[in-house]
Structures are given as C-alpha cells and as structure tokens.
N, C-alpha and C. Protein backbone atom coordinates (compact mmCIF):
# COMPACT_ATOMS: atom_id res chain seq x y z
N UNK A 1 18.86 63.75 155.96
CA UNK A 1 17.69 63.61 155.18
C UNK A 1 16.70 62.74 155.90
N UNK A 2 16.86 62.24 157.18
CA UNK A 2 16.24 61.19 157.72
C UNK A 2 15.33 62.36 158.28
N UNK A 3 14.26 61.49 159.13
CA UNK A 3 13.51 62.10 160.21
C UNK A 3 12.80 61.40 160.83
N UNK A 4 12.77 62.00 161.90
CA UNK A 4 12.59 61.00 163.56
C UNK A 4 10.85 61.78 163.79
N UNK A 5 10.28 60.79 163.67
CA UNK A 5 8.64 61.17 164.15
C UNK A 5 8.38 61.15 165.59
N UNK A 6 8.35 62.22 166.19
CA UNK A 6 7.65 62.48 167.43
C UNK A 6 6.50 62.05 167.59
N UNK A 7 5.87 62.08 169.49
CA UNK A 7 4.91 61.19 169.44
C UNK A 7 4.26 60.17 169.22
N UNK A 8 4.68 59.43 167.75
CA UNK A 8 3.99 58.09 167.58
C UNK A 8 5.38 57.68 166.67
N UNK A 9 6.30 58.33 166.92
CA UNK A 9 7.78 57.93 166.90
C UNK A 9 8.37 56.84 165.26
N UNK A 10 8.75 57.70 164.21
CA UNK A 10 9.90 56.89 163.15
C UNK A 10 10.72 57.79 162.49
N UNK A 11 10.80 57.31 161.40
CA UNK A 11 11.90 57.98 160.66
C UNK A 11 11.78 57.80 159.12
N UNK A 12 12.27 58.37 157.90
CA UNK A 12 12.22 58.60 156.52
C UNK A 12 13.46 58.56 155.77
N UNK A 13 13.79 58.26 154.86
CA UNK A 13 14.57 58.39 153.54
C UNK A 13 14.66 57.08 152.86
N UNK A 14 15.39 57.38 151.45
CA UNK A 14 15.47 56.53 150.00
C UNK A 14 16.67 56.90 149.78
N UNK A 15 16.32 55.97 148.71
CA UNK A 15 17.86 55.79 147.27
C UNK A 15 17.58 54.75 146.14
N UNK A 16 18.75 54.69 145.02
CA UNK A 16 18.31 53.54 144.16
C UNK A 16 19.64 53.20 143.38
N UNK A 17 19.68 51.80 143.26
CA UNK A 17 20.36 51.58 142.35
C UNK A 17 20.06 50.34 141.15
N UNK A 18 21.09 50.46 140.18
CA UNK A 18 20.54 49.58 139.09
C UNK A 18 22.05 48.55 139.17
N UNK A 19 21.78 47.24 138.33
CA UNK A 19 22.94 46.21 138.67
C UNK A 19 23.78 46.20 137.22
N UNK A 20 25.42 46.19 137.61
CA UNK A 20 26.04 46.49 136.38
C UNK A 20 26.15 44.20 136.12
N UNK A 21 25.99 43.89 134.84
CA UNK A 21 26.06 42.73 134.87
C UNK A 21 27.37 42.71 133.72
N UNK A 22 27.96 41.00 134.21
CA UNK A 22 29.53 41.19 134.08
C UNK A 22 29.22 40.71 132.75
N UNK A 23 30.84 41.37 132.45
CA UNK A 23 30.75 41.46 130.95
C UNK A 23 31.35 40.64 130.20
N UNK A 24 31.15 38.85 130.79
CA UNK A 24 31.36 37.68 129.97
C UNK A 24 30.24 36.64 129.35
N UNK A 25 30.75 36.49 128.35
CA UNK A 25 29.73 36.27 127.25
C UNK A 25 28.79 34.60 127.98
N UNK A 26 28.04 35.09 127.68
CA UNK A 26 27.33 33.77 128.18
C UNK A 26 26.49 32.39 127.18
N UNK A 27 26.37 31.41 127.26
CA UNK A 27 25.48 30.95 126.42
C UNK A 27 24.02 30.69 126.40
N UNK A 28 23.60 31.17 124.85
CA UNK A 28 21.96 31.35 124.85
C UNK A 28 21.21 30.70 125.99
N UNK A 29 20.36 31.48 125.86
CA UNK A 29 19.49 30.99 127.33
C UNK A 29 19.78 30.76 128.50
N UNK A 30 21.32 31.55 128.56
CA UNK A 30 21.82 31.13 130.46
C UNK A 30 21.40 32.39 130.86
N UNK A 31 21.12 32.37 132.47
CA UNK A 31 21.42 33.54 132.78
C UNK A 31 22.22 34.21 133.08
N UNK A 32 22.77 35.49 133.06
CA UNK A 32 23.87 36.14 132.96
C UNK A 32 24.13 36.68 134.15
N UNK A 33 25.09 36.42 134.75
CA UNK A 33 24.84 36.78 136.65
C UNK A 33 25.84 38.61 136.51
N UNK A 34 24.81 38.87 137.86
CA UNK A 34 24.72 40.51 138.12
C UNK A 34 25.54 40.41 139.53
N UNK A 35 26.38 41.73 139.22
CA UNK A 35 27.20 42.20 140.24
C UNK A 35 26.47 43.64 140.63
N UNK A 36 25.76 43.86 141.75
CA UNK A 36 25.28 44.96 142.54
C UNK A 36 25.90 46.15 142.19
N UNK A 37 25.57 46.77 141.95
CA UNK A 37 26.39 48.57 142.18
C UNK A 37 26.34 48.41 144.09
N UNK A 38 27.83 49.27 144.12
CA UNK A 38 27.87 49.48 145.58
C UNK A 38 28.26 50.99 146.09
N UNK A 39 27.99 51.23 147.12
CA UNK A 39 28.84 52.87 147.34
C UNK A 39 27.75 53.73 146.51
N UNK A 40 28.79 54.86 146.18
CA UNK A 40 27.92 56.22 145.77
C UNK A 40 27.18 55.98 144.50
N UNK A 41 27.79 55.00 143.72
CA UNK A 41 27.06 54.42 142.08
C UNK A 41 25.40 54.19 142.61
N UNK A 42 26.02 53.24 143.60
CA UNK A 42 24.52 52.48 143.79
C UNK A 42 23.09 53.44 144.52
N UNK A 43 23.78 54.89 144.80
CA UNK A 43 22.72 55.73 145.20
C UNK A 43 21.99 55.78 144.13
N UNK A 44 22.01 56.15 142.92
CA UNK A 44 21.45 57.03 141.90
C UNK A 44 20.16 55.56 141.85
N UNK A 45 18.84 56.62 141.54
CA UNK A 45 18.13 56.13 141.32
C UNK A 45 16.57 56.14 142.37
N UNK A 46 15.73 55.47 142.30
CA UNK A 46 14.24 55.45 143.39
C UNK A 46 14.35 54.77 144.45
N UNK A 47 13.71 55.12 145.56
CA UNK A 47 13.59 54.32 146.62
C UNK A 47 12.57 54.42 147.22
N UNK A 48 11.92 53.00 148.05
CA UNK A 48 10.42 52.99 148.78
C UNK A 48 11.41 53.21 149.91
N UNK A 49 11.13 53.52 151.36
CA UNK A 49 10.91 53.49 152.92
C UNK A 49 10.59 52.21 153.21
N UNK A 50 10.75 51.51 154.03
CA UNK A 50 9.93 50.23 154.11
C UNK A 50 9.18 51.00 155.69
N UNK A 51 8.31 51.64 156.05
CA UNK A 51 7.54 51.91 156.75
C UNK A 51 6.87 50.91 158.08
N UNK A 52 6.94 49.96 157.85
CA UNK A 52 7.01 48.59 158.53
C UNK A 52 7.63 48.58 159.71
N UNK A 53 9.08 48.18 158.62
CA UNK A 53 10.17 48.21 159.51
C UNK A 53 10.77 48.97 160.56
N UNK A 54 10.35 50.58 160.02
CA UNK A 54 10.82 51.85 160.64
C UNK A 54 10.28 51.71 161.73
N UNK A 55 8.98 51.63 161.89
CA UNK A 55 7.73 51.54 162.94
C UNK A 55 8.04 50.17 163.50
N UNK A 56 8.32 49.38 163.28
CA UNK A 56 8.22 48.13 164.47
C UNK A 56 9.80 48.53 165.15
N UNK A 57 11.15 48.64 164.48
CA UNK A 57 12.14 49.48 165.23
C UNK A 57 11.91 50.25 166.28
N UNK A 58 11.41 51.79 165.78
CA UNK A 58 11.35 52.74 166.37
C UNK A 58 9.96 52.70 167.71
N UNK A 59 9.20 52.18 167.71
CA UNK A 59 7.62 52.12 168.55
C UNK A 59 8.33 50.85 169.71
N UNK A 60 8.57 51.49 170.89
CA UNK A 60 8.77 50.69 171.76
C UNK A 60 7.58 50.89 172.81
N UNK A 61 6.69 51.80 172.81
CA UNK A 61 5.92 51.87 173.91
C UNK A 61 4.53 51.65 173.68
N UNK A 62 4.46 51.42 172.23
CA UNK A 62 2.89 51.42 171.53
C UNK A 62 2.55 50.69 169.99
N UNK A 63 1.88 50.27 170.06
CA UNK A 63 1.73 49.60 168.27
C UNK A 63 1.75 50.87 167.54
N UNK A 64 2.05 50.63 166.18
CA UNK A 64 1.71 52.14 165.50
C UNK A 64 1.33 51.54 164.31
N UNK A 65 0.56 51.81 163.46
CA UNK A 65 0.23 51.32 161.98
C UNK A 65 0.50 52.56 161.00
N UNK A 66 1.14 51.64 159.81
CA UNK A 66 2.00 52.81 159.16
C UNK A 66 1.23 52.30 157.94
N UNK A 67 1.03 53.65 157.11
CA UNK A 67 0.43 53.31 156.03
C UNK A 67 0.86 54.40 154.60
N UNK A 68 0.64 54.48 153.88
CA UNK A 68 1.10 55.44 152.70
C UNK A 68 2.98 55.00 152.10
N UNK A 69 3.49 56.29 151.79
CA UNK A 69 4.61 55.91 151.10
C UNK A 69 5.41 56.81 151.58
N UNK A 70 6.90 57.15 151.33
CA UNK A 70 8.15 57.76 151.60
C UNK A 70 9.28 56.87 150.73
N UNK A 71 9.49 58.03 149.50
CA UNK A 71 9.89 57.75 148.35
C UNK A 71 11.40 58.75 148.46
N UNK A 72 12.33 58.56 147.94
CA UNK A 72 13.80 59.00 147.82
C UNK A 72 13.98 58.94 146.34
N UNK A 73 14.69 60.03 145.79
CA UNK A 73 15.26 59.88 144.76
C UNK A 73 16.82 60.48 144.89
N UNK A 74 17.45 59.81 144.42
CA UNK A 74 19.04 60.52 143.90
C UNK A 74 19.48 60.60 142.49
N UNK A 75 19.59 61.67 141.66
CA UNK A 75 20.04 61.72 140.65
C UNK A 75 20.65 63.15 140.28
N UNK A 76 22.23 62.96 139.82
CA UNK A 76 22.75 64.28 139.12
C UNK A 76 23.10 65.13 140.68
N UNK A 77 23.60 64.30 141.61
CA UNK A 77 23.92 65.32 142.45
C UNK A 77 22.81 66.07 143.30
N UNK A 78 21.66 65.85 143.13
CA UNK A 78 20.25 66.39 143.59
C UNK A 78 19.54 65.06 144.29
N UNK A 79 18.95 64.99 145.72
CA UNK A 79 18.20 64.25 146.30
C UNK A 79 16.79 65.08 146.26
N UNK A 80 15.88 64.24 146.12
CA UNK A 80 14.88 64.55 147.05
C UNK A 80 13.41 63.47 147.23
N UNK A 81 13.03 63.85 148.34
CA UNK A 81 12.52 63.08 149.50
C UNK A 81 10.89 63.36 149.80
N UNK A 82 9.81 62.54 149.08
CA UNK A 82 8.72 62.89 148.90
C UNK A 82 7.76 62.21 150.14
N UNK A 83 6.71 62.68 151.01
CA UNK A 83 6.57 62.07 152.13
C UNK A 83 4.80 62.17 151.56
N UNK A 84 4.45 61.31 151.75
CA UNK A 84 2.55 60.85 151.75
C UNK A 84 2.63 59.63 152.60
N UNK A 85 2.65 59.97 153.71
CA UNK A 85 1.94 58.52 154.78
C UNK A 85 1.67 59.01 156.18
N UNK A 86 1.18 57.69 156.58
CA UNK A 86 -0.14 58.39 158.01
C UNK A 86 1.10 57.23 158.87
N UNK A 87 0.83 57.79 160.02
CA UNK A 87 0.86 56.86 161.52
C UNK A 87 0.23 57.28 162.35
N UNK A 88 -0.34 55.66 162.63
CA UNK A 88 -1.56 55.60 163.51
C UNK A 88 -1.19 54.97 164.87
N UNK A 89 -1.38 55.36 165.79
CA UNK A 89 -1.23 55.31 167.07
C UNK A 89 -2.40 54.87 168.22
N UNK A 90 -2.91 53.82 169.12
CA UNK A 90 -3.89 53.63 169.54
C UNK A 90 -3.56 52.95 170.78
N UNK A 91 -4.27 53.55 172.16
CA UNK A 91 -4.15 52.95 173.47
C UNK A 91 -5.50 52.89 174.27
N UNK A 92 -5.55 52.57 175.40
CA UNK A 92 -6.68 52.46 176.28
C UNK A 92 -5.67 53.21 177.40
N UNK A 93 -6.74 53.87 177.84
CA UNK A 93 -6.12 54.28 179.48
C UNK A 93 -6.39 53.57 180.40
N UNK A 94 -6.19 53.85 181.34
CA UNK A 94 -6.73 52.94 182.94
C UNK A 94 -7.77 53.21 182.75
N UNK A 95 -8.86 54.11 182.82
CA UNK A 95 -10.55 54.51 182.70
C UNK A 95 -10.93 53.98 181.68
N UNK A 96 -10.42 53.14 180.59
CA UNK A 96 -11.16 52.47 179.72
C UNK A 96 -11.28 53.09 178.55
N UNK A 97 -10.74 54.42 178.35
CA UNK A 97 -11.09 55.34 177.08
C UNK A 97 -10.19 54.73 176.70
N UNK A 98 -10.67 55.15 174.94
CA UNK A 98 -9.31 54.32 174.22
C UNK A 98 -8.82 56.14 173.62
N UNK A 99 -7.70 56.16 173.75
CA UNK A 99 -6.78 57.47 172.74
C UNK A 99 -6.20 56.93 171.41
N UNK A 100 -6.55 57.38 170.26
CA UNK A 100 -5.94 57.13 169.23
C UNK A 100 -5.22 58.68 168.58
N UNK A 101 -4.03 58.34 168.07
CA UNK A 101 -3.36 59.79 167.59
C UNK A 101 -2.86 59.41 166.18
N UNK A 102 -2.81 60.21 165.39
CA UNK A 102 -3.52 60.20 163.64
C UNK A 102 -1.82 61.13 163.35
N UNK A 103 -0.90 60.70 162.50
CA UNK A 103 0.12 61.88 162.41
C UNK A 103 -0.08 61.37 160.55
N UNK A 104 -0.64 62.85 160.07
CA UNK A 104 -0.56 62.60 158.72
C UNK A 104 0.96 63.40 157.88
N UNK A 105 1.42 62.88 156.82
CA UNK A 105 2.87 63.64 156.84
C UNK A 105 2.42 64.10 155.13
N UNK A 106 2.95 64.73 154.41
CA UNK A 106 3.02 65.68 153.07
C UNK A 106 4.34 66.46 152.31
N UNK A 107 4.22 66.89 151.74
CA UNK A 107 5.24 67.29 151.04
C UNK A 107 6.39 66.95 150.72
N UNK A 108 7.66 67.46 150.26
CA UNK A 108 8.88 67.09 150.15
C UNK A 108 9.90 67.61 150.71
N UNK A 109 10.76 67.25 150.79
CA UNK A 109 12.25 67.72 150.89
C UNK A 109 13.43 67.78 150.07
N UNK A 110 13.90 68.66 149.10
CA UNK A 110 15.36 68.97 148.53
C UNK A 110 16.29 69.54 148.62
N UNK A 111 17.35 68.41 147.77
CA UNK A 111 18.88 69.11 148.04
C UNK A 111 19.46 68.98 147.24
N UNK A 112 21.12 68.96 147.75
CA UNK A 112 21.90 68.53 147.45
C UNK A 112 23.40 67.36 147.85
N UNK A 113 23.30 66.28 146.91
CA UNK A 113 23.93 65.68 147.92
C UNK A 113 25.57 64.87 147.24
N UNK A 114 26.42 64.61 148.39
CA UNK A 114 27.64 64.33 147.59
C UNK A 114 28.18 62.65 148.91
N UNK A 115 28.55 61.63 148.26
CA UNK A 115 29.18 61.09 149.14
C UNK A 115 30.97 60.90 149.15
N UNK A 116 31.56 61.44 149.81
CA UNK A 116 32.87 61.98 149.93
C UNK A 116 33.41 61.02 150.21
N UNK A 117 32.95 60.00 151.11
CA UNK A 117 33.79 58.58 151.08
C UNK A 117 32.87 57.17 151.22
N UNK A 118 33.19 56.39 151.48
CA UNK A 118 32.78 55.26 151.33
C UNK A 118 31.86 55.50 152.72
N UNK A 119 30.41 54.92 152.60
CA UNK A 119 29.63 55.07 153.91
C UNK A 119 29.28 56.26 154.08
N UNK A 120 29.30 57.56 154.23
CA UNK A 120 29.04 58.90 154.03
C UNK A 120 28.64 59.55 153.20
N UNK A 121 27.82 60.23 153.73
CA UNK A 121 26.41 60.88 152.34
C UNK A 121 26.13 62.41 153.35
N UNK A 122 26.54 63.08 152.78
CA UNK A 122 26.57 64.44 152.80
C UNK A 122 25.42 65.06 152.23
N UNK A 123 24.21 65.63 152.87
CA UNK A 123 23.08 66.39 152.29
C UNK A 123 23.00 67.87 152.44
N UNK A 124 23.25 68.73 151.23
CA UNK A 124 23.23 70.02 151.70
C UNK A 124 22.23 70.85 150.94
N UNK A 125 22.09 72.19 151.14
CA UNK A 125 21.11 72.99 150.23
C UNK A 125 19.77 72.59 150.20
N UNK A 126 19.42 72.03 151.62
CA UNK A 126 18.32 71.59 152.09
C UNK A 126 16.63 72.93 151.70
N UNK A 127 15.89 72.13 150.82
CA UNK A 127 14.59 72.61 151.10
C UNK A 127 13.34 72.07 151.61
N UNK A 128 12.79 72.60 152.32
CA UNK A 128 11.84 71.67 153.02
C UNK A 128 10.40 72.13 153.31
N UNK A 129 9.34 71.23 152.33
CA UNK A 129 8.02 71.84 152.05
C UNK A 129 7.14 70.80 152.63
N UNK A 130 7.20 70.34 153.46
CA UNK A 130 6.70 69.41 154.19
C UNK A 130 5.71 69.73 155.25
N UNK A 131 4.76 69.43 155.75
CA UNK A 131 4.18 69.44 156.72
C UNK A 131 3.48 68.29 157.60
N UNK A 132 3.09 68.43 158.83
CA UNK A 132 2.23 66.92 159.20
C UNK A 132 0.84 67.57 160.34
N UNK A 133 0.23 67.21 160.19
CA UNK A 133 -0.76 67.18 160.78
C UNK A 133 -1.15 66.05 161.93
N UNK A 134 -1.49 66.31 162.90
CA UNK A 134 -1.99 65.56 164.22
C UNK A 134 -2.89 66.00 164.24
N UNK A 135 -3.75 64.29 164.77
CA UNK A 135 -5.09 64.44 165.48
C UNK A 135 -5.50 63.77 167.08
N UNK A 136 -5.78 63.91 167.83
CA UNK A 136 -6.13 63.46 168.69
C UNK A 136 -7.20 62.97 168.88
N UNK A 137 -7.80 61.90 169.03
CA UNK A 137 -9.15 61.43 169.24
C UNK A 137 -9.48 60.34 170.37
N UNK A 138 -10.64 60.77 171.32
CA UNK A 138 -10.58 60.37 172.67
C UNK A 138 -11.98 59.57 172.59
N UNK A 139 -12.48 58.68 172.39
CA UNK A 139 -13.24 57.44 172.51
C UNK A 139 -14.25 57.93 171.40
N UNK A 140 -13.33 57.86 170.21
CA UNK A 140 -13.79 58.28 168.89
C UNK A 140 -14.43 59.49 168.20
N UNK A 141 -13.86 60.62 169.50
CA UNK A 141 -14.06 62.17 169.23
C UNK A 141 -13.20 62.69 169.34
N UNK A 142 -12.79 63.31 167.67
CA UNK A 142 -11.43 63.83 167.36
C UNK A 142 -11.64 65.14 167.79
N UNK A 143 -10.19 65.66 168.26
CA UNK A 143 -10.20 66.86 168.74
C UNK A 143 -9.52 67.66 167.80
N UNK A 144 -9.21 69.07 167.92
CA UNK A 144 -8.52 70.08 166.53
C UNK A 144 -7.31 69.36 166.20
N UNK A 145 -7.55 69.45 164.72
CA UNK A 145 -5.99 68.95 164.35
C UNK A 145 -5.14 70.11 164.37
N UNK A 146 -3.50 69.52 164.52
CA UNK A 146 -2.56 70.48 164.74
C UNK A 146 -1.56 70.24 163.91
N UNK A 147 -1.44 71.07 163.04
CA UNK A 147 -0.80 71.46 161.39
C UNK A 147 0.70 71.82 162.32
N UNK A 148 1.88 71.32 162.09
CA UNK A 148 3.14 71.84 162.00
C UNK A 148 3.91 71.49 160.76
N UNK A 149 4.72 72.65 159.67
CA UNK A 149 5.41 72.72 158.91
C UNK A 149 6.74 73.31 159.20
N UNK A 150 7.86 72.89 158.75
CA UNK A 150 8.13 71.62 158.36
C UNK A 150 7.71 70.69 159.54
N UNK A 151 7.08 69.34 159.14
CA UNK A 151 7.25 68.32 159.58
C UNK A 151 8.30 68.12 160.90
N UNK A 152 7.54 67.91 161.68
CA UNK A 152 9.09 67.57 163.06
C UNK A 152 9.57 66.35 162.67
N UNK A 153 10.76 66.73 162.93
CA UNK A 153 11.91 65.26 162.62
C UNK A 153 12.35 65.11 160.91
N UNK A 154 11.46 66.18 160.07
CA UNK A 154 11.55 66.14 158.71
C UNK A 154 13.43 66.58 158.72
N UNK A 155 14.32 67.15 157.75
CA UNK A 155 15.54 67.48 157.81
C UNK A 155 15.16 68.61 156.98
N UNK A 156 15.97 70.24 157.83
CA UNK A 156 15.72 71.52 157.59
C UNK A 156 16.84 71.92 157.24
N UNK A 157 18.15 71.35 157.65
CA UNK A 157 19.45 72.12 157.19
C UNK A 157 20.06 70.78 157.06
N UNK A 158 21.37 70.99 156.69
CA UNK A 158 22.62 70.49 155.99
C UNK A 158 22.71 69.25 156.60
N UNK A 159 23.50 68.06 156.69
CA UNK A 159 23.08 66.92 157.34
C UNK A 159 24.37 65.79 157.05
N UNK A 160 24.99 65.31 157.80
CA UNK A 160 25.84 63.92 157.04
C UNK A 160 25.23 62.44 157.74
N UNK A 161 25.13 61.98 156.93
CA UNK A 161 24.39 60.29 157.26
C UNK A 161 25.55 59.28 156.74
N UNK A 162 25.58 58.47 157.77
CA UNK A 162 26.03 57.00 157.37
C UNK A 162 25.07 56.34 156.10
N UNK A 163 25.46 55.41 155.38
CA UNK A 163 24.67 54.87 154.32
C UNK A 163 25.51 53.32 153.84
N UNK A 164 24.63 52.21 154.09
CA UNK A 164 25.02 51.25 152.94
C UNK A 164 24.03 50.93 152.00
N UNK A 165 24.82 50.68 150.74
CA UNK A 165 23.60 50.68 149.71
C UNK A 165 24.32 49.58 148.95
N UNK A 166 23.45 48.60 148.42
CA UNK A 166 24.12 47.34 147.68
C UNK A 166 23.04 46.43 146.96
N UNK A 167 23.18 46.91 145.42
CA UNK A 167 21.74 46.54 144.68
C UNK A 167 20.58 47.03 145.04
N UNK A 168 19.70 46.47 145.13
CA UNK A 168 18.19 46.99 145.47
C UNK A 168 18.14 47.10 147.04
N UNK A 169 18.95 47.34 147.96
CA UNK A 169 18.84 47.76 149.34
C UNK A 169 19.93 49.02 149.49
N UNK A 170 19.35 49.93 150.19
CA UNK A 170 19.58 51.11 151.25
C UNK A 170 19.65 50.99 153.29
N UNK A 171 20.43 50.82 153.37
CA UNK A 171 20.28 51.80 154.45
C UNK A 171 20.86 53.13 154.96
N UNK A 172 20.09 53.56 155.88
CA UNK A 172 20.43 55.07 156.35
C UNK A 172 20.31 55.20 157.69
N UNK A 173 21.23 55.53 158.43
CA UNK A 173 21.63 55.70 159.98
C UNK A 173 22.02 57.29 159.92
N UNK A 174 21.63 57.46 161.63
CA UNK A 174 21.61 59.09 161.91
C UNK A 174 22.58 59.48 162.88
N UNK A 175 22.76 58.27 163.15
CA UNK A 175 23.76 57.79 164.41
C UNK A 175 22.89 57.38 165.62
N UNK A 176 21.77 57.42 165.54
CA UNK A 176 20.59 56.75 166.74
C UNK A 176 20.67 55.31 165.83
N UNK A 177 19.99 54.53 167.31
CA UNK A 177 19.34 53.11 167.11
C UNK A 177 18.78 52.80 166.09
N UNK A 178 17.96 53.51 165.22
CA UNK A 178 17.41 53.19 164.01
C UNK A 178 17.98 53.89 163.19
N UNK A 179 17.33 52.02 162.16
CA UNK A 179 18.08 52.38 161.05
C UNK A 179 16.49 52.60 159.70
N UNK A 180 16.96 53.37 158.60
CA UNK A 180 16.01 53.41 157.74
C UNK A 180 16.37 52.72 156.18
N UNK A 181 15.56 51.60 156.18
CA UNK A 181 15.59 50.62 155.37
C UNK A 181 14.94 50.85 153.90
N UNK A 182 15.69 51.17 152.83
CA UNK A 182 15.09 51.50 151.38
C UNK A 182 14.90 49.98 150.88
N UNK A 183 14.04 50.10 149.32
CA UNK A 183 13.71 48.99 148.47
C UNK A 183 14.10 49.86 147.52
N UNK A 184 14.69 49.58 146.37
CA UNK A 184 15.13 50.21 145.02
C UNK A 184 13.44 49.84 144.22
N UNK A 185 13.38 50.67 143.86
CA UNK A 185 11.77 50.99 142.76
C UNK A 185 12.00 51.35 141.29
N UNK A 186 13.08 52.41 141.05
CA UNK A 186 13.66 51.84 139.58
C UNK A 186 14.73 52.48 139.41
C-alpha cells in the first residue's frame, strides 16, 4: 500500500487506532491511565502520513517541500488510501537557471487487507484510481504537464508490508530504507 515517488522521491500510507483503558476503578478526578491497542487491533481506524518526515528520509539529493495530505483508513477488513498532496522540488544548474519540478498526486487506492501475524499486513484486491501530474519549470516557465495514472510508486496489485502500530503511531516498511510514519486522526 506504500509508494515510492519518483523523481522528487517519497512514499504513502496510514492506519488508526483507539486506546483500550484499564479496567480499574479509579478515584474521582484521577486520571485513568490507557494501555495502547497494539498489533492488528490497533490498525482499525484514520491515519495522517507525516509528509515531512517521508521527504526529509527519502530526498537525499535535493530539498523537496511537501505539502497537502495522505490519509489511510482501516476498517472491517477494507483499507483505503486517499492521496491530495504536491512535492515540490527546486535546483539551480551550473548556468544559473533555477529547475523547479511540481509532482501533484490525487485519487485513491482500495482493498483488502488481513494481518496474519504479528508485524505483517497483507494488502490484497487492490484498486487504484490515482493519478499524478508533473511539471517542469525552467527559470519560471513551466513546460507541459505530464499526467501518469496510476500514480508511479502508487500500489497496483497485492502487496505484504511490515507494520508497527502502537496507540496513535504507525509505521510502514517496504523492505527499503524508508520508513512511512502515520499519526492516528480518529
């Protein structure tokens, strides 16, 4: 369910969980301390991308500015993976032009998903309505944008990911260097 952005280079996915709190009685006005959902419990539910993170990870050769959202949901055995955000990309050449490259991303991705053991998240019955758009622009004259659907690096077929998830954090590994860092949203 992840995906690896070409060219101005990251990656995507979510999850969510809610906290089961223990079930000894407390006195008025204490607070009542929370034990995390962990494992496959703690999927169910929303997740932000932290976009940030992905991009300062993944961008070893260039700044990139990440902006918009990449939202995850898990519920009932069904994922899916909503993409609205830009990366922005910007250099100077030796001649002094500056190149900036624009990757706008859209649509979604659904499935189905099961985790079979502890750490493993199985995504199957993949649909994928996604697209991204590139722009190229060479000392502030953009050139044709170039529409590819699905999304490169978006996920088109069946998929198994590593995953830890524990309270309001996600992560998701592809088995590359990066990792993709969720926030629980509700």
């Amino acid at each position: 369910m992840g995906r690896l952005r070409n060219v101005v280079g990251a990656v995507a996915i979510a999850a969510l969980a809610t906290p089961v709190l223990v079930a000894v009685a407390a006195p008025v006005g204490a607070v009542t301390p929370a034990r995390p959902r962990t494992g496959a419990r703690c999927l169910v539910g929303s997740w932000q991308l932290d976009l940030d993170r992905l991009v300062q990870e993944a961008s070893v050769t260039q700044k990139l500015t990440p902006s918009g959202t990449v939202e995850l949901k898990f519920r009932n055995g069904e994922f899916s993976q909503n993409y609205s955000d830009t990366l922005t990309g910007e250099t100077t050449g030796a001649t002094g032009s500056t190149v900036k490259v624009t990757q706008e991303y859209g649509g979604g991705v659904i499935g189905s998903y099961r985790a079979p053991s502890a750490g493993q998240l199985d995504l199957s019955d993949v649909v994928n309505t996604t697209a991204m758009k590139m722009t190229v622009s060479v000392n502030g004259v953009a050139g044709q944008p170039n529409t590819q659907s699905p999304a490169p690096g978006t996920m088109a077929s069946a998929v198994t990911l590593a995953y830890t998830c524990r309270g309001n954090t996600l992560q998701i590994t592809a088995g590359g260097p990066v990792a993709q860092h969720y926030t629980r949203t509700h």
